[in-house]
N, C-alpha and C. Protein backbone atom coordinates (compact mmCIF):
# COMPACT_ATOMS: atom_id res chain seq x y z
N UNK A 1 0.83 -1.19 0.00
CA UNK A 1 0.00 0.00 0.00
C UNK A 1 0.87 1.25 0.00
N UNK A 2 1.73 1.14 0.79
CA UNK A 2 2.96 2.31 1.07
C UNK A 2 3.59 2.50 -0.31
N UNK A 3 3.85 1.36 -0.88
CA UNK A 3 4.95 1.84 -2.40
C UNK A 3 4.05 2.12 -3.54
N UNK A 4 2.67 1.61 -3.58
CA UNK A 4 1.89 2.46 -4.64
C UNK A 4 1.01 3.67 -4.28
N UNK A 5 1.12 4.18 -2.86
CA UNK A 5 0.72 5.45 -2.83
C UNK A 5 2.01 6.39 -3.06
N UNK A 6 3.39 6.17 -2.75
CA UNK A 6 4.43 6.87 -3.33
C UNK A 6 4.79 6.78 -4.55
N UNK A 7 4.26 6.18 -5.49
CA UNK A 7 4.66 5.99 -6.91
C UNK A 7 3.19 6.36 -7.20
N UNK A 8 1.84 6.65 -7.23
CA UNK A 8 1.26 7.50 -7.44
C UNK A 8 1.52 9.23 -7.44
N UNK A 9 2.20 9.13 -6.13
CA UNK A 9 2.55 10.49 -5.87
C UNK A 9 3.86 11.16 -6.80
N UNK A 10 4.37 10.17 -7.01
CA UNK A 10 5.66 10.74 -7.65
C UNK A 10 5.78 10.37 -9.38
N UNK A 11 4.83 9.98 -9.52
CA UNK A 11 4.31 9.41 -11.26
C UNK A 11 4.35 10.51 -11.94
N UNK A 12 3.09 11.74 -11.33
CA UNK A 12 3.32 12.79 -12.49
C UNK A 12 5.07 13.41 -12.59
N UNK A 13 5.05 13.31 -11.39
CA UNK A 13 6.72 14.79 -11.68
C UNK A 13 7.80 13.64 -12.58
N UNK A 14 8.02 12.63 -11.95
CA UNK A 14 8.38 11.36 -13.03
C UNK A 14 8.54 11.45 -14.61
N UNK A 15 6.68 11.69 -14.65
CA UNK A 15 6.62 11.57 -15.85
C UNK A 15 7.25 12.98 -16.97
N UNK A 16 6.52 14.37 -15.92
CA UNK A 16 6.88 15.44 -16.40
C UNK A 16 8.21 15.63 -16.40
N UNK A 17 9.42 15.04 -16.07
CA UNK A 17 10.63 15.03 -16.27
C UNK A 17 11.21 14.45 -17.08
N UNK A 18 10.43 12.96 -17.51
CA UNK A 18 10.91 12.03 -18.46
C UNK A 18 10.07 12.91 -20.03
N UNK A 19 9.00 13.76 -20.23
CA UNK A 19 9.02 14.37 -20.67
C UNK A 19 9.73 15.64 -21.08
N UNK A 20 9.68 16.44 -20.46
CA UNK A 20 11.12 17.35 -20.64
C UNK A 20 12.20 16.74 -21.40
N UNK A 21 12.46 15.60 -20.56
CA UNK A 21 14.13 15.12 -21.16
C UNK A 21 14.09 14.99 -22.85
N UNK A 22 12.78 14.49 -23.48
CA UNK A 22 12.66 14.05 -24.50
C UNK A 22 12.12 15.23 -25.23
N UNK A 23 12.10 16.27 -24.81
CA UNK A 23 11.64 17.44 -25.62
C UNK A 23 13.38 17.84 -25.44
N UNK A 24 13.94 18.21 -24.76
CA UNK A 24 15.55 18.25 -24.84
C UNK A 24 16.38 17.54 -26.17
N UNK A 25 16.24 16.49 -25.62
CA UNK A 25 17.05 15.82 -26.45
C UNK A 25 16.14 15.69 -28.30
N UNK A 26 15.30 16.17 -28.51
CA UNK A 26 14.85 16.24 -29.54
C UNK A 26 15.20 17.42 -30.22
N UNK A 27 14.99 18.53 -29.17
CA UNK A 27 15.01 19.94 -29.49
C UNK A 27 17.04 20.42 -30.07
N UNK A 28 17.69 19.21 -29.42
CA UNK A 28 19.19 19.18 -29.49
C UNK A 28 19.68 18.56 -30.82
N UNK A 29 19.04 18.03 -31.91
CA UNK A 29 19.23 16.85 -32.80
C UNK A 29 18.44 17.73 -33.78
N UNK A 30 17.80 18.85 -33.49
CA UNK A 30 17.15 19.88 -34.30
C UNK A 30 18.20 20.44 -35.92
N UNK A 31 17.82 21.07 -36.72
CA UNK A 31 18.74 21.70 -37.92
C UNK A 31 18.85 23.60 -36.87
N UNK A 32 20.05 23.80 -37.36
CA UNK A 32 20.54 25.29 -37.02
C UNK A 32 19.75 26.33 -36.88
N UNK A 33 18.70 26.07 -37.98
CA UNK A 33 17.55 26.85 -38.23
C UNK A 33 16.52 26.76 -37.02
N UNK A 34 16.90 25.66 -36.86
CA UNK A 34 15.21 25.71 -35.51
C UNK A 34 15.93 26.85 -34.30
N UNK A 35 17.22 27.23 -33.76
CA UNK A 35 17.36 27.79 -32.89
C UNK A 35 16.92 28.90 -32.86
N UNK A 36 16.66 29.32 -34.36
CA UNK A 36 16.12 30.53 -34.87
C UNK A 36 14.96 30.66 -35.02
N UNK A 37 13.80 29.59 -35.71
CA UNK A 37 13.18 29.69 -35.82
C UNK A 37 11.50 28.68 -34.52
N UNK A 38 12.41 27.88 -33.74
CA UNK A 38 11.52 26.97 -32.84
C UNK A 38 11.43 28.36 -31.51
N UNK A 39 11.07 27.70 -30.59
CA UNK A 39 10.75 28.28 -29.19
C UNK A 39 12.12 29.12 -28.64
N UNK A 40 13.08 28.50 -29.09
CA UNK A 40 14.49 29.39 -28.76
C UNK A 40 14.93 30.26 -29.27
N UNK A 41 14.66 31.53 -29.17
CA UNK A 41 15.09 32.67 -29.73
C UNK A 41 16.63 32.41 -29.23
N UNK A 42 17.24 33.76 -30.27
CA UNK A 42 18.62 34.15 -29.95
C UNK A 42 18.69 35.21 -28.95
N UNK A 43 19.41 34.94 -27.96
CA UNK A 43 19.17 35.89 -26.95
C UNK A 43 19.24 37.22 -27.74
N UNK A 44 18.38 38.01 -27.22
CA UNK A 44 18.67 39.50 -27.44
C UNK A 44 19.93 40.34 -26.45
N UNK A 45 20.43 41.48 -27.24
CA UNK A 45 20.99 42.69 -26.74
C UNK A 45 20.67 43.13 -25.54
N UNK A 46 21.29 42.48 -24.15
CA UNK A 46 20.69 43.23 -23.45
C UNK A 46 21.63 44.53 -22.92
N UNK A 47 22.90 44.58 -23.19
CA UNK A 47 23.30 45.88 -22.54
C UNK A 47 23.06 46.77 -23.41
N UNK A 48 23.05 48.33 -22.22
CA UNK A 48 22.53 49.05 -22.87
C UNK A 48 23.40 50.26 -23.83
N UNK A 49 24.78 50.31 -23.79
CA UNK A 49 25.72 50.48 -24.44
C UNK A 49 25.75 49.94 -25.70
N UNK A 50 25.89 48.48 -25.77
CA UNK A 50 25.65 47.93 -27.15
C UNK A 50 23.88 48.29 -27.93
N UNK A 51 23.45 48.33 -26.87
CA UNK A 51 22.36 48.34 -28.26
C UNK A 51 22.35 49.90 -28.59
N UNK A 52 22.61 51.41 -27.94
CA UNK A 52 22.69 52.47 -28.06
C UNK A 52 23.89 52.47 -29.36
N UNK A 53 25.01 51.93 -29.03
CA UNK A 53 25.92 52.30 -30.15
C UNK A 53 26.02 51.55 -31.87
N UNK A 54 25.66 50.15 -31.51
CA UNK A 54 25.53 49.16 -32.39
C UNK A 54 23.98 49.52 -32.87
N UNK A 55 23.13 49.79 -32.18
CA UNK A 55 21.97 50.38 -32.60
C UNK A 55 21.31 51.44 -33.28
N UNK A 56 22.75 52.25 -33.51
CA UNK A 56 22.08 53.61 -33.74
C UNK A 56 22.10 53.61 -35.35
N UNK A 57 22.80 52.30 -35.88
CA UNK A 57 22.82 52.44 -37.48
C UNK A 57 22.30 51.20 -38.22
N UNK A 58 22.23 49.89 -37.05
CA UNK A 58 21.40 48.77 -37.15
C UNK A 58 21.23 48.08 -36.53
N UNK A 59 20.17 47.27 -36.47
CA UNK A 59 20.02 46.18 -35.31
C UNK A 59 20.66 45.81 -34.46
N UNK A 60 21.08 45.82 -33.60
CA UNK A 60 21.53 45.49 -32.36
C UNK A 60 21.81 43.34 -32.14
N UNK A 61 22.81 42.92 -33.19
CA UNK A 61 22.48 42.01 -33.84
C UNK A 61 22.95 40.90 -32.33
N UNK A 62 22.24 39.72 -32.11
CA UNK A 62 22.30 38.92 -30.82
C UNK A 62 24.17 38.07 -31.11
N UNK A 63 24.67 38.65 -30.05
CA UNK A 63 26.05 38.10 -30.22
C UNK A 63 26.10 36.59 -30.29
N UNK A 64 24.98 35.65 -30.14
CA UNK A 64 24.95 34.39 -30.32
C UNK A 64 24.98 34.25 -31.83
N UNK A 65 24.88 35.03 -32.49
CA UNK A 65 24.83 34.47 -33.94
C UNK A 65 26.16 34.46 -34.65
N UNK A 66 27.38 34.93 -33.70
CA UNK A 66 28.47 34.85 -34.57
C UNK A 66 29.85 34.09 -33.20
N UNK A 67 30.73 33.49 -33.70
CA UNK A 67 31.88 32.97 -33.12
C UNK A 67 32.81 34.44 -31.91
N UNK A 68 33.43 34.00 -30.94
CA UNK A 68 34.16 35.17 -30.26
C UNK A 68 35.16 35.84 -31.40
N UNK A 69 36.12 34.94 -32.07
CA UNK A 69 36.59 35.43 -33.16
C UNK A 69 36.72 36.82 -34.44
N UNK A 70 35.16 36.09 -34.92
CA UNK A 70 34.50 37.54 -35.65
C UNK A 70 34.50 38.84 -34.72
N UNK A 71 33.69 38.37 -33.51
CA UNK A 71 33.40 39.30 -32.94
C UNK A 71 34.58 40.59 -32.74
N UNK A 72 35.94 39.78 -32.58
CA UNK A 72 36.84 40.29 -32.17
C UNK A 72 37.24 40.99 -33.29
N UNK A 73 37.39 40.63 -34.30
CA UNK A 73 37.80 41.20 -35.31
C UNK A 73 37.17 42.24 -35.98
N UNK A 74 35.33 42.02 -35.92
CA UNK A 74 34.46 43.05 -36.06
C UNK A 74 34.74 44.38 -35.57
N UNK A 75 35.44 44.37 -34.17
CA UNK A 75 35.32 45.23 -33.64
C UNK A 75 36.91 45.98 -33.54
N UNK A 76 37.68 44.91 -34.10
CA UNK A 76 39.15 45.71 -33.93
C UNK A 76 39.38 46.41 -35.64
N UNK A 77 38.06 46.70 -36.55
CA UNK A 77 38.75 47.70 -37.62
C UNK A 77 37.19 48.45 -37.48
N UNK A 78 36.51 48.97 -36.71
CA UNK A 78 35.28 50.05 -36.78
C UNK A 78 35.53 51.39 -37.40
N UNK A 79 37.24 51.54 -37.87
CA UNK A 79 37.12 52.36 -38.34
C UNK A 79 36.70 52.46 -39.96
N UNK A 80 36.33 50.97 -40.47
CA UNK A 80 35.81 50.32 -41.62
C UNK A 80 34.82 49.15 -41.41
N UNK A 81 34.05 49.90 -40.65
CA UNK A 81 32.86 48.78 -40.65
C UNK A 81 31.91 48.33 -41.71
N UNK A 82 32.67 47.60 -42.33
CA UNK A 82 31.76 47.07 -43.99
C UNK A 82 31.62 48.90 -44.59
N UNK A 83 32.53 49.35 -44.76
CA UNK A 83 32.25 50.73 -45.64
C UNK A 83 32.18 52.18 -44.61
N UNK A 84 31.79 51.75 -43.74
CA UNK A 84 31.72 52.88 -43.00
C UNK A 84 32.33 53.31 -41.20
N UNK A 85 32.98 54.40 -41.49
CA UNK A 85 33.44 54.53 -39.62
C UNK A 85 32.58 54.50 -38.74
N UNK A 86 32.85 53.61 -38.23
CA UNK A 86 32.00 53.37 -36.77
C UNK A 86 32.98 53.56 -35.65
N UNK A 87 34.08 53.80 -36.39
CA UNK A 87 34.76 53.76 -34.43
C UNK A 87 34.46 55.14 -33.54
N UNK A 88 34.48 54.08 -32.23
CA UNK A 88 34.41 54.65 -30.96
C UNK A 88 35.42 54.76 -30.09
N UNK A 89 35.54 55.24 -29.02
CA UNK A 89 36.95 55.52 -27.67
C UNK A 89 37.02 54.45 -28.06
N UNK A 90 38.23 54.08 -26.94
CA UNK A 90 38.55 52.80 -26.50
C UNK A 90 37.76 52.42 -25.49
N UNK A 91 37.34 52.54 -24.49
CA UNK A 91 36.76 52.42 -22.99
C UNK A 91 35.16 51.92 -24.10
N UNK A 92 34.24 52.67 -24.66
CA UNK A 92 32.90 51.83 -25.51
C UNK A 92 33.72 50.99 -26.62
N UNK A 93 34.74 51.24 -26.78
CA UNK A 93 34.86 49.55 -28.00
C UNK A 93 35.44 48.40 -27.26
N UNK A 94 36.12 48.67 -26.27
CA UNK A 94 36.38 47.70 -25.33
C UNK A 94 35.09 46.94 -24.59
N UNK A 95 34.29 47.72 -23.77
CA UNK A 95 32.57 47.18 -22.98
C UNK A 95 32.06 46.45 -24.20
N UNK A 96 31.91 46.88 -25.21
CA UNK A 96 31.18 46.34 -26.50
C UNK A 96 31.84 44.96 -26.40
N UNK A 97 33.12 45.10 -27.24
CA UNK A 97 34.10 43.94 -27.74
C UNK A 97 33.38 43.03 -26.43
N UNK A 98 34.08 43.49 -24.81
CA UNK A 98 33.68 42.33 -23.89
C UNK A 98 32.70 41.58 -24.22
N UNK A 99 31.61 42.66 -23.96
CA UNK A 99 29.99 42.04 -23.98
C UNK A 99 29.61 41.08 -25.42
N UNK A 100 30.00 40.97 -26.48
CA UNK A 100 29.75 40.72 -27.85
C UNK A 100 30.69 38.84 -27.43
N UNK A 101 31.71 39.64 -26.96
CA UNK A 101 33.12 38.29 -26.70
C UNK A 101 32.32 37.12 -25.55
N UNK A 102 31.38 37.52 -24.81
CA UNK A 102 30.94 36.97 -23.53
C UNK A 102 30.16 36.29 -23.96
N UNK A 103 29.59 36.34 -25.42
CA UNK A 103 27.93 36.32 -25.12
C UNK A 103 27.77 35.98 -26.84
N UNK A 104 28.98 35.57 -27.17
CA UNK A 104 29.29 34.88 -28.68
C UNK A 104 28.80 33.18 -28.54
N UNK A 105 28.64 33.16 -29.85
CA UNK A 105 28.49 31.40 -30.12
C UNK A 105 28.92 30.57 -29.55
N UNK A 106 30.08 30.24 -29.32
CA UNK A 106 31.40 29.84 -28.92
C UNK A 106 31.61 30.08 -27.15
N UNK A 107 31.25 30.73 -26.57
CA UNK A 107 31.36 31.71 -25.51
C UNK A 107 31.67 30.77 -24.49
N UNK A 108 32.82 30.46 -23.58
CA UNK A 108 32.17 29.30 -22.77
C UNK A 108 32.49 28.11 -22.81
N UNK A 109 33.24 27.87 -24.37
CA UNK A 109 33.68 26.19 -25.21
C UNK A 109 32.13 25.59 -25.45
N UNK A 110 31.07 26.87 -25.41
CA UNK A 110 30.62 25.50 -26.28
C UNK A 110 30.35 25.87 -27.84
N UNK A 111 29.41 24.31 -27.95
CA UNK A 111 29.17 24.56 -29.83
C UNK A 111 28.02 25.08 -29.93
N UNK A 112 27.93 25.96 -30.56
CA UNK A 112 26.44 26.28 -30.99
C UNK A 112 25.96 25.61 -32.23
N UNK A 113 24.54 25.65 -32.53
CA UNK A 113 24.16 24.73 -33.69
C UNK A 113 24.70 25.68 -35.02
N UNK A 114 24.64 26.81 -34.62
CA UNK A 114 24.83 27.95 -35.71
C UNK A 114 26.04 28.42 -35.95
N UNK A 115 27.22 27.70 -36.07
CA UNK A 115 28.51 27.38 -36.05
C UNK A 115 28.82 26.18 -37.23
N UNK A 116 27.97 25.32 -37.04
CA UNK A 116 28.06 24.36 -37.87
C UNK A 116 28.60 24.63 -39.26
N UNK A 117 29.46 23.54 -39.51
CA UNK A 117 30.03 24.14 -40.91
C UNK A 117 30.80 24.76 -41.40
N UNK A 118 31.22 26.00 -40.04
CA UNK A 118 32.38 26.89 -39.99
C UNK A 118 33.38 26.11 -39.58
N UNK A 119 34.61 26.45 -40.17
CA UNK A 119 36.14 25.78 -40.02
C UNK A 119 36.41 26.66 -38.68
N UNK A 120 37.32 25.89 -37.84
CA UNK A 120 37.92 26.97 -36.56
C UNK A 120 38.86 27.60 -37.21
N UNK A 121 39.45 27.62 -38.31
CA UNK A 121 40.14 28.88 -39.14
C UNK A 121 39.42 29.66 -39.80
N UNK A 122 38.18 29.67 -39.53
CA UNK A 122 37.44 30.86 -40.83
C UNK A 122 37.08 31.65 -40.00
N UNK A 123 36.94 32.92 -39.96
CA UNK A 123 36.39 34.07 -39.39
C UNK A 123 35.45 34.75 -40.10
N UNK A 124 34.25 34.38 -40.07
CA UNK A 124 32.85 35.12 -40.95
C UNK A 124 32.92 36.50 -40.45
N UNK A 125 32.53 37.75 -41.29
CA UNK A 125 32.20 38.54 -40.58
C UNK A 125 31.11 39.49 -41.15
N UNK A 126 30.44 38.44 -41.32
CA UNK A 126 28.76 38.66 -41.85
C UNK A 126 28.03 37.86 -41.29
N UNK A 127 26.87 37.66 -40.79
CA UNK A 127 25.99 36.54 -40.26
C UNK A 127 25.69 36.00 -41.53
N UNK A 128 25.12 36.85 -42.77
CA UNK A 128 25.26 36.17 -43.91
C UNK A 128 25.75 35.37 -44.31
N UNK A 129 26.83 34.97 -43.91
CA UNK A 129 27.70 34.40 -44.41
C UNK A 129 28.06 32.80 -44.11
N UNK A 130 27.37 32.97 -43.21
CA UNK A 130 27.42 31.68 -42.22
C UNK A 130 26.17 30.29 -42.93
N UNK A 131 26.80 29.50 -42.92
CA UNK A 131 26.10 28.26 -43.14
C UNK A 131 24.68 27.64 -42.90
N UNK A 132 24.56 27.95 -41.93
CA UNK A 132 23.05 28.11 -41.14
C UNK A 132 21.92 29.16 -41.84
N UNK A 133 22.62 30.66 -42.02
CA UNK A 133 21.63 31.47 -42.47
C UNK A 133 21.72 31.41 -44.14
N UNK A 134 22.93 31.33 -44.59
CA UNK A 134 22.57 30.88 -46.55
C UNK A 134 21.09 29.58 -46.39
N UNK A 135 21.42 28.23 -45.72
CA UNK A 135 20.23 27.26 -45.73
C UNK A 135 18.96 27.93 -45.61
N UNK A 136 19.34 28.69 -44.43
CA UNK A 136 17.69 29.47 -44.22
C UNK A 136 16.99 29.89 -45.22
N UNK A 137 17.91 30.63 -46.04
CA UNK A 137 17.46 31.56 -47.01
C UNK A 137 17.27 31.17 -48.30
N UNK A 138 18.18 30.27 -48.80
CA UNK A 138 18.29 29.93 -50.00
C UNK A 138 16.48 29.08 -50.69
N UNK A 139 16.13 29.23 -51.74
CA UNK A 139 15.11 28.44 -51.37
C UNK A 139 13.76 29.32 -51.51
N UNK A 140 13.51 30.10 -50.21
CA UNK A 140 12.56 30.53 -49.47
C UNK A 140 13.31 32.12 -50.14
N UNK A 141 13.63 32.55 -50.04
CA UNK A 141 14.06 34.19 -50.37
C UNK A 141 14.72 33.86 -51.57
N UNK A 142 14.42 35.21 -52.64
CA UNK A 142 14.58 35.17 -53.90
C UNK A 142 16.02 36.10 -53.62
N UNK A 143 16.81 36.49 -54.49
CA UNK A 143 18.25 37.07 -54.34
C UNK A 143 17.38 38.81 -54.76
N UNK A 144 16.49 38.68 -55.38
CA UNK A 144 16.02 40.07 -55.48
C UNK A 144 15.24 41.07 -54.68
N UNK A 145 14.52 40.33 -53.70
CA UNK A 145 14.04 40.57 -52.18
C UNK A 145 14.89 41.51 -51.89
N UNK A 146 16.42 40.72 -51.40
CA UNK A 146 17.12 41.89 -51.18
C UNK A 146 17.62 43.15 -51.61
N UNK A 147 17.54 43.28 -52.73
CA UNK A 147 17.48 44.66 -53.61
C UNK A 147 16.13 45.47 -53.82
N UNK A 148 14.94 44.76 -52.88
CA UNK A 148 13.83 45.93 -53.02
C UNK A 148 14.53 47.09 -51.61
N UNK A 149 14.03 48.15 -52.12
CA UNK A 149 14.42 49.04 -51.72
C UNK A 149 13.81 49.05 -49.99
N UNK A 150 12.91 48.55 -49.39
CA UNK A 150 11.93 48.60 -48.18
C UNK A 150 13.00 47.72 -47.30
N UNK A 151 14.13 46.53 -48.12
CA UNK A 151 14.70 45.72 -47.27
C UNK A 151 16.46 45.88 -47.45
N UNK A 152 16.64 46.58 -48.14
CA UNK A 152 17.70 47.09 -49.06
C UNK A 152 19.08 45.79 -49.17
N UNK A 153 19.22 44.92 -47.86
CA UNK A 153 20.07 44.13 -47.81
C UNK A 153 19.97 43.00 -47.13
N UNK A 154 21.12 42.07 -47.11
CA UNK A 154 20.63 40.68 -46.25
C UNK A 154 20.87 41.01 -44.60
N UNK A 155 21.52 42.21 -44.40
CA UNK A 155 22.07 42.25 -43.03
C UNK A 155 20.21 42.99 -42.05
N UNK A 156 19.45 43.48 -43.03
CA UNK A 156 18.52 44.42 -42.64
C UNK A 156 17.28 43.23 -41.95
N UNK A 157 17.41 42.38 -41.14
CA UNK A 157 16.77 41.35 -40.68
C UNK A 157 15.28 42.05 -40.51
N UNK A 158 15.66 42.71 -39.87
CA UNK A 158 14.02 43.21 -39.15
C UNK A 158 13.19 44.01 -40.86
N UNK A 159 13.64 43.87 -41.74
CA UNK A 159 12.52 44.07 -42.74
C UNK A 159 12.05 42.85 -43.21
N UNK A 160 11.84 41.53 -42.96
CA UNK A 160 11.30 40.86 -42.97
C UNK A 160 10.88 39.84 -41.72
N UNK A 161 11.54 40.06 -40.68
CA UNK A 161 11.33 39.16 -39.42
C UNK A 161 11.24 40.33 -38.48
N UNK A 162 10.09 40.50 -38.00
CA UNK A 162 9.67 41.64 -37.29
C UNK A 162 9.51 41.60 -35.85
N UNK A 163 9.96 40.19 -35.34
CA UNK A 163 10.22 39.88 -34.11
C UNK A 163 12.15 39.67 -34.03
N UNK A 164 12.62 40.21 -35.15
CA UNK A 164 14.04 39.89 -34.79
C UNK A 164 14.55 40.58 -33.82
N UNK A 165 14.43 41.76 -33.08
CA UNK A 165 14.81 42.37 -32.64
C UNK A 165 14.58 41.99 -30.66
N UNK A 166 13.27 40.58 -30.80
CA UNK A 166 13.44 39.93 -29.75
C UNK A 166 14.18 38.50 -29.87
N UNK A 167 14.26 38.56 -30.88
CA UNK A 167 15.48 37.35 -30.83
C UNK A 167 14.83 36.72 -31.63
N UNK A 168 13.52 36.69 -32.34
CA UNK A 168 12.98 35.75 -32.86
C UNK A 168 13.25 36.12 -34.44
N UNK A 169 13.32 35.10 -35.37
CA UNK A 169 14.24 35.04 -36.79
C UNK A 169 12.92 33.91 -37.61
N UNK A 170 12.07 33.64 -37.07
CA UNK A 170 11.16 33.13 -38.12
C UNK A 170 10.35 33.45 -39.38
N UNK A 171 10.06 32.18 -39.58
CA UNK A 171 8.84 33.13 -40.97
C UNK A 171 7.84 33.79 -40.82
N UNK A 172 7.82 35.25 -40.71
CA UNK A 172 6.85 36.36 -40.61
C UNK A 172 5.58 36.22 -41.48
């Protein structure tokens, strides 16, 4: 009587755990794309330095989407940021660099799904560019999308994913 009123009692949380586990391990065996596009957003920007400075000319892009690497490198020529000066002091390109370096793909030793594909010698320094987001796109987005004028480029996320800016990267 004693061991099936404690295994009544402890059946649901049991079960709700042996559930979980299997939404885990499913959700882990996922394509690159689901991190983007399932229940797991990319963390957003939360300091408020980066999104003020990185923000003031575009998205405030989630440092999970690129390796510490890029990051580093992104930020050590701002005085040519893809065409244009962006640099800042040292003291805001340093907080940035940190925060971007902390809070990268990679961050930590681990792998992110959105890494996949990249050589540990390649340094992307486009999200474009990356393996994960060509799949996304290819397919599903025409190459001329990006030349309407409302979205002007591939880096301009939030003209077609209008939750990107909470982390979310799905089909709008």
């Amino acid at each position: 009587m004693r061991v099936s009123r404690f295994r009544s009692v402890l059946w649901p949380a049991g079960a709700a755990l042996a559930s979980a586990s299997i939404v885990l391990a499913i959700s882990s065996l996922m394509a690159p794309s689901a991190v983007a596009e399932g229940g797991a957003p990319f963390a957003v920007v939360t300091d408020k330095t980066v999104q003020t400075e990185c923000g003031a000319c575009h998205m405030a892009y989630p440092a999970g989407m690129l390796p510490t690497r890029s990051w580093q490198a992104i930020m050590d020529k701002l005085d040519d940021h893809f065409g244009e000066n962006a640099a800042l002091d040292a003291k805001t390109t340093k907080h940035i660099t940190d925060y971007l370096v902390a809070n990268a793909a990679d961050a930590g030793g681990r792998g992110a799904r959105q890494l996949r594909g990249v050589k540990p010698d390649q340094t992307p320094l486009r999200i474009t560019e990356l393996p994960w987001w060509i799949r996304e796109h290819r397919g599903e987005v025409s190459p001329s999308a990006f030349k309407d004028p409302r979205v002007k480029s591939k880096a301009n996320c939030v003209a077609c994913h209008r939750d990107a800016a909470k982390g979310y990267f799905g089909d709008d």
